[in-house]
Protein backbone atom coordinates (compact mmCIF):
# COMPACT_ATOMS: atom_id res chain seq x y z
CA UNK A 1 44.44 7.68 25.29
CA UNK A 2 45.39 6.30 21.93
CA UNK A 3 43.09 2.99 22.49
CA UNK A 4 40.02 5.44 23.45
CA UNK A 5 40.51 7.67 20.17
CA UNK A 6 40.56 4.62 18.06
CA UNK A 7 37.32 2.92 19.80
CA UNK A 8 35.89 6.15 19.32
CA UNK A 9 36.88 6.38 15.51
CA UNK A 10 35.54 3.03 14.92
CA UNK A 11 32.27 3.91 16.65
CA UNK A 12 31.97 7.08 14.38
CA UNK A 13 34.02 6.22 10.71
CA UNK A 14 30.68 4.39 9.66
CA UNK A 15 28.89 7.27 10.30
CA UNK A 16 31.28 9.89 8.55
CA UNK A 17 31.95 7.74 5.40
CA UNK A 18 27.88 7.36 5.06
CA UNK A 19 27.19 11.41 5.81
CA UNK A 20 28.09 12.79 2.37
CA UNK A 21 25.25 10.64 0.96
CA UNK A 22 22.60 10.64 3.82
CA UNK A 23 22.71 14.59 3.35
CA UNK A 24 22.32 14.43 -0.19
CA UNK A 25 19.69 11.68 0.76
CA UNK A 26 17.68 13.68 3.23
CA UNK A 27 18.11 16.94 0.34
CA UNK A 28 17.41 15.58 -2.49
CA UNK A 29 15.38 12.42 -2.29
CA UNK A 30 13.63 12.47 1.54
CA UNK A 31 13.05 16.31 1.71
CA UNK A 32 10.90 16.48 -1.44
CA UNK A 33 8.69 13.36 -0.64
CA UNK A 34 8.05 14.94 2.30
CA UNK A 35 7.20 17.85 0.61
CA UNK A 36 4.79 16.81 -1.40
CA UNK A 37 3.32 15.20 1.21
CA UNK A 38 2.38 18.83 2.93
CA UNK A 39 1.67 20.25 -0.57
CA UNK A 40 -1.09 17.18 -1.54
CA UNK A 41 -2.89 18.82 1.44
CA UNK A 42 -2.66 22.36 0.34
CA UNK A 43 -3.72 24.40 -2.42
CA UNK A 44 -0.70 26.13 -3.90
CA UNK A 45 -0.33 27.29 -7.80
CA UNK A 46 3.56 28.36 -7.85
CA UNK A 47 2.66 32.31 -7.41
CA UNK A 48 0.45 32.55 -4.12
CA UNK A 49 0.90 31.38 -0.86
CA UNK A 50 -0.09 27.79 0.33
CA UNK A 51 -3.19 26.81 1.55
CA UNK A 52 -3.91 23.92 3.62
CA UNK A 53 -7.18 22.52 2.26
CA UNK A 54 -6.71 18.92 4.56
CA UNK A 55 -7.96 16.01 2.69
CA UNK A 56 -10.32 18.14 0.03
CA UNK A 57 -7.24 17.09 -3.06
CA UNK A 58 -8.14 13.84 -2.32
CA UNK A 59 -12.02 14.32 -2.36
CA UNK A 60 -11.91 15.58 -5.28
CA UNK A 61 -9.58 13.63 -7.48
CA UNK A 62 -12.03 10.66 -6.30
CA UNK A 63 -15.29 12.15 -6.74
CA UNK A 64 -15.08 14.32 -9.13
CA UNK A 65 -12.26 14.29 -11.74
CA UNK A 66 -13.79 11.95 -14.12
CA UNK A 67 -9.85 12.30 -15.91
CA UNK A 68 -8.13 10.52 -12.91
CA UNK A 69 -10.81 7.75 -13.70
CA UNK A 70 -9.80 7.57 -17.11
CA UNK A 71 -6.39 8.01 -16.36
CA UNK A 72 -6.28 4.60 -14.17
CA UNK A 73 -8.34 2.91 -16.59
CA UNK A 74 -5.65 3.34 -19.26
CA UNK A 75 -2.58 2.83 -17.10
CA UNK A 76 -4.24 -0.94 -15.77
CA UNK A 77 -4.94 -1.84 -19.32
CA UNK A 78 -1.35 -1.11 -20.33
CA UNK A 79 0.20 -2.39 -17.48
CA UNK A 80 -2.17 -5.88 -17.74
CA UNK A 81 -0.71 -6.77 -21.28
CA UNK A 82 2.63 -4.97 -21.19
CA UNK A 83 4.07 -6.58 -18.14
CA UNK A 84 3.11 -10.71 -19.13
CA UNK A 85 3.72 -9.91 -22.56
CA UNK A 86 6.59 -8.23 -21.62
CA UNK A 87 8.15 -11.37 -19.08
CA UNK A 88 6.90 -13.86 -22.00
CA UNK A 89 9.43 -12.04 -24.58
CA UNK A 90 11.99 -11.67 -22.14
CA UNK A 91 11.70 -15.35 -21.04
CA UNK A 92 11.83 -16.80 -24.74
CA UNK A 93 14.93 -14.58 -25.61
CA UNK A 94 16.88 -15.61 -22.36
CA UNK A 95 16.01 -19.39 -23.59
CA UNK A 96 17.56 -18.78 -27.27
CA UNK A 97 20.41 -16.84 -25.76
CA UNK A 98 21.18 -19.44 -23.57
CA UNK A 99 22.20 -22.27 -25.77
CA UNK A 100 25.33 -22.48 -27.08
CA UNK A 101 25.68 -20.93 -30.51
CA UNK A 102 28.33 -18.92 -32.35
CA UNK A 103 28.53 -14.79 -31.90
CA UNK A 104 26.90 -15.11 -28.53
CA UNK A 105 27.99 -11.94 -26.79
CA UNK A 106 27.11 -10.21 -29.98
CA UNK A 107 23.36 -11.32 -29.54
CA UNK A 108 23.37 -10.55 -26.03
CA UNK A 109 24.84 -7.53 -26.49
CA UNK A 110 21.90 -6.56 -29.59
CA UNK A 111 19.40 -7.82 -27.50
CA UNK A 112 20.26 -5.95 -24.38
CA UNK A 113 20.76 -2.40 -26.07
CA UNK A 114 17.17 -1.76 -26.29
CA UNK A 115 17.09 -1.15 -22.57
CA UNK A 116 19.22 1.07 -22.14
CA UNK A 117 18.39 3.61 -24.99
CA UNK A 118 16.60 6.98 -23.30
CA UNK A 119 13.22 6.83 -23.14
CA UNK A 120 12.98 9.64 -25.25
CA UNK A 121 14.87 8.49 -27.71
CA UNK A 122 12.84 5.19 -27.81
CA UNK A 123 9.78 7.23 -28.20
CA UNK A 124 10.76 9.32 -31.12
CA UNK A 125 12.08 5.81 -32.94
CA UNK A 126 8.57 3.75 -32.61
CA UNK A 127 6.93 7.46 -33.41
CA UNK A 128 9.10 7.02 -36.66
CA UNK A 129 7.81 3.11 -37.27
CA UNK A 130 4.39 3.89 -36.17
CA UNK A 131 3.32 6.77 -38.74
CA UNK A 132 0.80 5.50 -41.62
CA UNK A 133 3.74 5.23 -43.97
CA UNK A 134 6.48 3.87 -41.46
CA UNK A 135 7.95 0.67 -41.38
CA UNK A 136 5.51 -1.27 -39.64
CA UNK A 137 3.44 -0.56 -42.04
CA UNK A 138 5.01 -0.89 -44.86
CA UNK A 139 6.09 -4.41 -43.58
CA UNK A 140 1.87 -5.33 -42.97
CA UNK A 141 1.62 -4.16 -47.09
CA UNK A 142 3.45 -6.89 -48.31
CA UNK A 143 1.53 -9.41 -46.64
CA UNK A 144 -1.44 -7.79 -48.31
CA UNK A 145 -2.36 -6.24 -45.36
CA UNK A 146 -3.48 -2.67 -44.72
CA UNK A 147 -1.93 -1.25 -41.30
CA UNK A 148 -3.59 0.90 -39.21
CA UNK A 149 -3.37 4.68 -37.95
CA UNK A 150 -1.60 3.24 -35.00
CA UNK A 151 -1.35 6.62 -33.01
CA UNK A 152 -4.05 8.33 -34.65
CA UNK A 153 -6.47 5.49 -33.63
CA UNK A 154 -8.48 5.37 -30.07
CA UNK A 155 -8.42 1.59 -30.84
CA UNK A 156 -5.02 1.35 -31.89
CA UNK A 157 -2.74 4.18 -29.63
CA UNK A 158 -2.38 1.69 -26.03
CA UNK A 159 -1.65 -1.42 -28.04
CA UNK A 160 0.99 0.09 -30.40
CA UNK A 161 2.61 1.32 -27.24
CA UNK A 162 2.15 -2.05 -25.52
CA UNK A 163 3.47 -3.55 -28.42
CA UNK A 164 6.60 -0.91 -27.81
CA UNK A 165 7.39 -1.87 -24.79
CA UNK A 166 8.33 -5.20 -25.18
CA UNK A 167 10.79 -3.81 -27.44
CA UNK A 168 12.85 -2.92 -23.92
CA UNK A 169 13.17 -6.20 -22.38
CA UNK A 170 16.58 -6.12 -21.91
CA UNK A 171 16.84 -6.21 -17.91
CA UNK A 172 14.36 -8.99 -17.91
CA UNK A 173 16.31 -11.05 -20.03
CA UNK A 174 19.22 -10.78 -18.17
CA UNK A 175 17.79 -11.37 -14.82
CA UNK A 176 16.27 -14.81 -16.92
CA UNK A 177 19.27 -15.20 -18.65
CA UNK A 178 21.31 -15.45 -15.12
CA UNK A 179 18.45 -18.03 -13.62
CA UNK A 180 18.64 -20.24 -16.40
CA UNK A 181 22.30 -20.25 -16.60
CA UNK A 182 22.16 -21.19 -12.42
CA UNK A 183 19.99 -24.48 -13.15
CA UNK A 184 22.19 -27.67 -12.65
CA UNK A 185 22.52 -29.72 -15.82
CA UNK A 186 22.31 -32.93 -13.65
CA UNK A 187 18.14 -32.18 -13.53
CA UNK A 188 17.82 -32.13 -16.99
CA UNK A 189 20.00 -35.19 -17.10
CA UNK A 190 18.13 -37.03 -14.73
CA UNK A 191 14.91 -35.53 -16.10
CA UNK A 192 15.99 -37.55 -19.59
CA UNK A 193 16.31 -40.71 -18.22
CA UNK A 194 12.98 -40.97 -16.70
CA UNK A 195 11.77 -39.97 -20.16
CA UNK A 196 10.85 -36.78 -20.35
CA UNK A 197 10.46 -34.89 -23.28
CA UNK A 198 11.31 -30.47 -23.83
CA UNK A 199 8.02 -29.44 -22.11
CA UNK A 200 7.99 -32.21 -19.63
CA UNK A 201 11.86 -31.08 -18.48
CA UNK A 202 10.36 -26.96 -19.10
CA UNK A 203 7.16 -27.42 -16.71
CA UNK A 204 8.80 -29.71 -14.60
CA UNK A 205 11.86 -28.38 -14.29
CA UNK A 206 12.43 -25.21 -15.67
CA UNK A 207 9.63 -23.56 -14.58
CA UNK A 208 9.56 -24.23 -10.95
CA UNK A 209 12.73 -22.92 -10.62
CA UNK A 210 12.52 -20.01 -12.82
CA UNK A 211 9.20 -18.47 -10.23
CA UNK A 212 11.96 -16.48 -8.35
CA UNK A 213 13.37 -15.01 -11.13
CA UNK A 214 9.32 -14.84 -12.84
CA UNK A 215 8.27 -13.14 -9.60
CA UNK A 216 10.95 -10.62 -9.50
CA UNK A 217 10.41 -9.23 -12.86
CA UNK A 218 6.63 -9.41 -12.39
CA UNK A 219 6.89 -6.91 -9.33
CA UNK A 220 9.44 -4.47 -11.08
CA UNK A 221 7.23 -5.03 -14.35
CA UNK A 222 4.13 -3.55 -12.79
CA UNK A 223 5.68 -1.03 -10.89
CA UNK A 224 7.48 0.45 -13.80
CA UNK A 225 4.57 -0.27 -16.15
CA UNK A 226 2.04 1.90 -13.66
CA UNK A 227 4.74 4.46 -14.14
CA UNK A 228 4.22 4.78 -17.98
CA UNK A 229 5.12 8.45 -18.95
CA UNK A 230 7.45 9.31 -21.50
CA UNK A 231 6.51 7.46 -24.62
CA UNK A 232 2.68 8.59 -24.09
CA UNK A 233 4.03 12.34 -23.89
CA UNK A 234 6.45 12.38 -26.54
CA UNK A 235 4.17 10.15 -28.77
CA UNK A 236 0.67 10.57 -28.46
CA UNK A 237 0.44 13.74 -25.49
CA UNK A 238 -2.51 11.10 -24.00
CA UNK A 239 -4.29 11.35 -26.86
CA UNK A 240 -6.44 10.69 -29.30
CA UNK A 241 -9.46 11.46 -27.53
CA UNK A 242 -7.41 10.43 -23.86
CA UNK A 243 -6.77 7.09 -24.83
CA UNK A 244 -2.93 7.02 -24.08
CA UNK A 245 -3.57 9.28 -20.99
CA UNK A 246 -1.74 7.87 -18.24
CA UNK A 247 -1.60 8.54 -14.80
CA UNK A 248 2.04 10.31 -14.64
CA UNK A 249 1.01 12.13 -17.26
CA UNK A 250 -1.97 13.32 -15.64
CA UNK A 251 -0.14 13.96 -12.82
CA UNK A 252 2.16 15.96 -15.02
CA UNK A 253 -0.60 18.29 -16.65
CA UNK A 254 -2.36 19.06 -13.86
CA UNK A 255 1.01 20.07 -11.71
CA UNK A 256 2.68 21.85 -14.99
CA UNK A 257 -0.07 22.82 -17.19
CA UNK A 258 -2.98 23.63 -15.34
CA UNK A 259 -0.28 24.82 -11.58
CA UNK A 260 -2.80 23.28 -9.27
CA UNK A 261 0.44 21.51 -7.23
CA UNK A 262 -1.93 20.38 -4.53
CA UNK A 263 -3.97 18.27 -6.46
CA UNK A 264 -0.56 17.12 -8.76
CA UNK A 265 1.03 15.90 -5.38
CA UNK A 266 -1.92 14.31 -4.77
CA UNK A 267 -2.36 12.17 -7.91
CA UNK A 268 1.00 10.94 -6.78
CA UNK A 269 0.52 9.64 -3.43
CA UNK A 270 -2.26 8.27 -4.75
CA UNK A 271 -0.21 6.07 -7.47
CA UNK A 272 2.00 5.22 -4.65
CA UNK A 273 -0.62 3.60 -2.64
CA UNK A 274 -1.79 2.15 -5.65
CA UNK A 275 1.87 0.52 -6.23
CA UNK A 276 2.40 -0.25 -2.78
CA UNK A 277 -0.61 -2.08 -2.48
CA UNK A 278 -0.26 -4.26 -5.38
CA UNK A 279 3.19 -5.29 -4.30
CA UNK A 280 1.95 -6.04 -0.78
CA UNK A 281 -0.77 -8.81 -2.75
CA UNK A 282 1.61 -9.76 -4.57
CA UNK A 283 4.23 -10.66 -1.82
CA UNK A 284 1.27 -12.25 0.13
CA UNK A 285 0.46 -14.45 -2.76
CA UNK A 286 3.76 -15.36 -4.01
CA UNK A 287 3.95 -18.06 -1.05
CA UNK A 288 1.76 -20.16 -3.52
CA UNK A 289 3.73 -20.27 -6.18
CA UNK A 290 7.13 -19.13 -5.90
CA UNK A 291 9.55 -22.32 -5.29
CA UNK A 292 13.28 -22.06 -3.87
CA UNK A 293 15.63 -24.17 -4.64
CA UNK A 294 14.97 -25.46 -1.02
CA UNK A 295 11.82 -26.93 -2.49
CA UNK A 296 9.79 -24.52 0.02
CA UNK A 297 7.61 -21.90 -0.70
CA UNK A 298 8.72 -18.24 -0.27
């Protein structure tokens, strides 16, 4: 009897210890993607009933809503210079920070706390630097030259918060930092005595064995650059003229401003495909590329 309540604990413990958080799972997270799921097929603005309209969301947004089109426009162009300017900052700090200098940790440490600052907060800070008479600015003057209206500009408002976001490289780094630090010496040793100079040993060395590490941040780059929000809200509120207006924040007016939830819930799913198929292209190219330590492809 004792043997069959133990079997029969063992069978079961896994699922009791993992039950507190698959409920809170299925309540929290699964139940309200499903959710919105329903609601992008429905019309439903918070005080009538729903209506299921089938695919007609979707219709429209394409057809139609000339703002989703600007919308995407916006998010690709921030996403196609944030994210490789973005892995090219993060790769050159990881470089400096890993040679062997004095006060280290300290540097790390500086370097890292970008990243973890609330986006909000981050926001308000460049909002600070970015005004005509801010420090950026004020910087550009004694060099003669006359900043712009960063935020005020049509021109100017998607690359000053490009140029923002590569301010929050700090999980990048790291994730460089911790491939460079994995590279045996003995290659660069044995890269020396067949001659080769810094770039020789970085292209030939380096490089190749940094694409893991390049790849990974280039997937969570996009996906988290397609997901611009908060600095465009707090900062510019998509403006001037929509030229910060992203698509989460599109998403965001039409669901909180305007209460057409359908359509809201739509723009999402949407974005997700969008996401999920660049990720899919990306994994399916990646096999050209991205080199293991095995010397194979991935």
């Amino acid at each position: 009897m004792a043997t069959s309540l133990k079997r029969r604990w063992r069978k079961f413990s896994g699922i009791l210890f993992i039950l507190p958080w698959l409920i809170t799972f299925t309540i929290f997270q699964a139940g309200p993607i499903l959710a919105s799921l329903a609601i992008s097929f429905s019309n439903w603005d918070l005080a009538h009933p729903i209506e299921f309209v089938g695919v007609r969301n979707y219709v429209y947004l394409v057809n139609e809503y000339e703002l989703l089109r600007t919308a995407l426009y916006n998010t690709f162009y921030y996403a196609a210079f944030s994210v490789p300017g973005g892995l090219l900052v993060a790769f050159c700090l990881a470089g400096l920070l890993n040679q062997n200098v004095r006060g280290l940790p300290l540097f790390r440490t500086l370097f890292y706390l970008p990243s973890v600052v609330s986006g909000v907060a981050t926001a308000v800070l460049w909002l600070w630097m970015f005004q005509p008479g801010g420090i950026i600015n004020s910087f550009l003057g004694l060099f003669g030259i006359q900043g712009p209206r960063w935020l005020g500009s049509t021109f100017w408002a998607k690359p000053a918060l490009i140029l923002m976001s590569w301010w929050s490289v700090g999980g990048s780094m790291i994730i460089f930092l911790a491939g460079l630090q994995g590279i045996p010496q003995s290659l660069y040793e044995a890269a020396e005595v067949d001659g080769a100079g810094w770039w020789s040993k970085v292209s030939h060395v380096t490089l190749p064995l940094m694409t893991p590490y390049i790849f990974l941040n280039l997937v969570l780059g996009i996906i988290g650059a397609l997901q611009a929000f908060a600095q465009a809200l707090v900062m510019t509120e998509g403006g001037p003229a929509n030229a910060t207006l992203f698509v989460m924040l599109l998403m965001y007016r039409v669901g909180w401003n305007y209460f057409r939830m359908g359509e809201a819930a739509a723009i999402a799913w949407m974005l997700l495909l969008i996401i999920l198929a660049l990720t899919i292209v990306q994994f399916s190219i990646s096999r050209h590329w991205v080199y293991y330590e095995t010397g194979e492809r991935s």
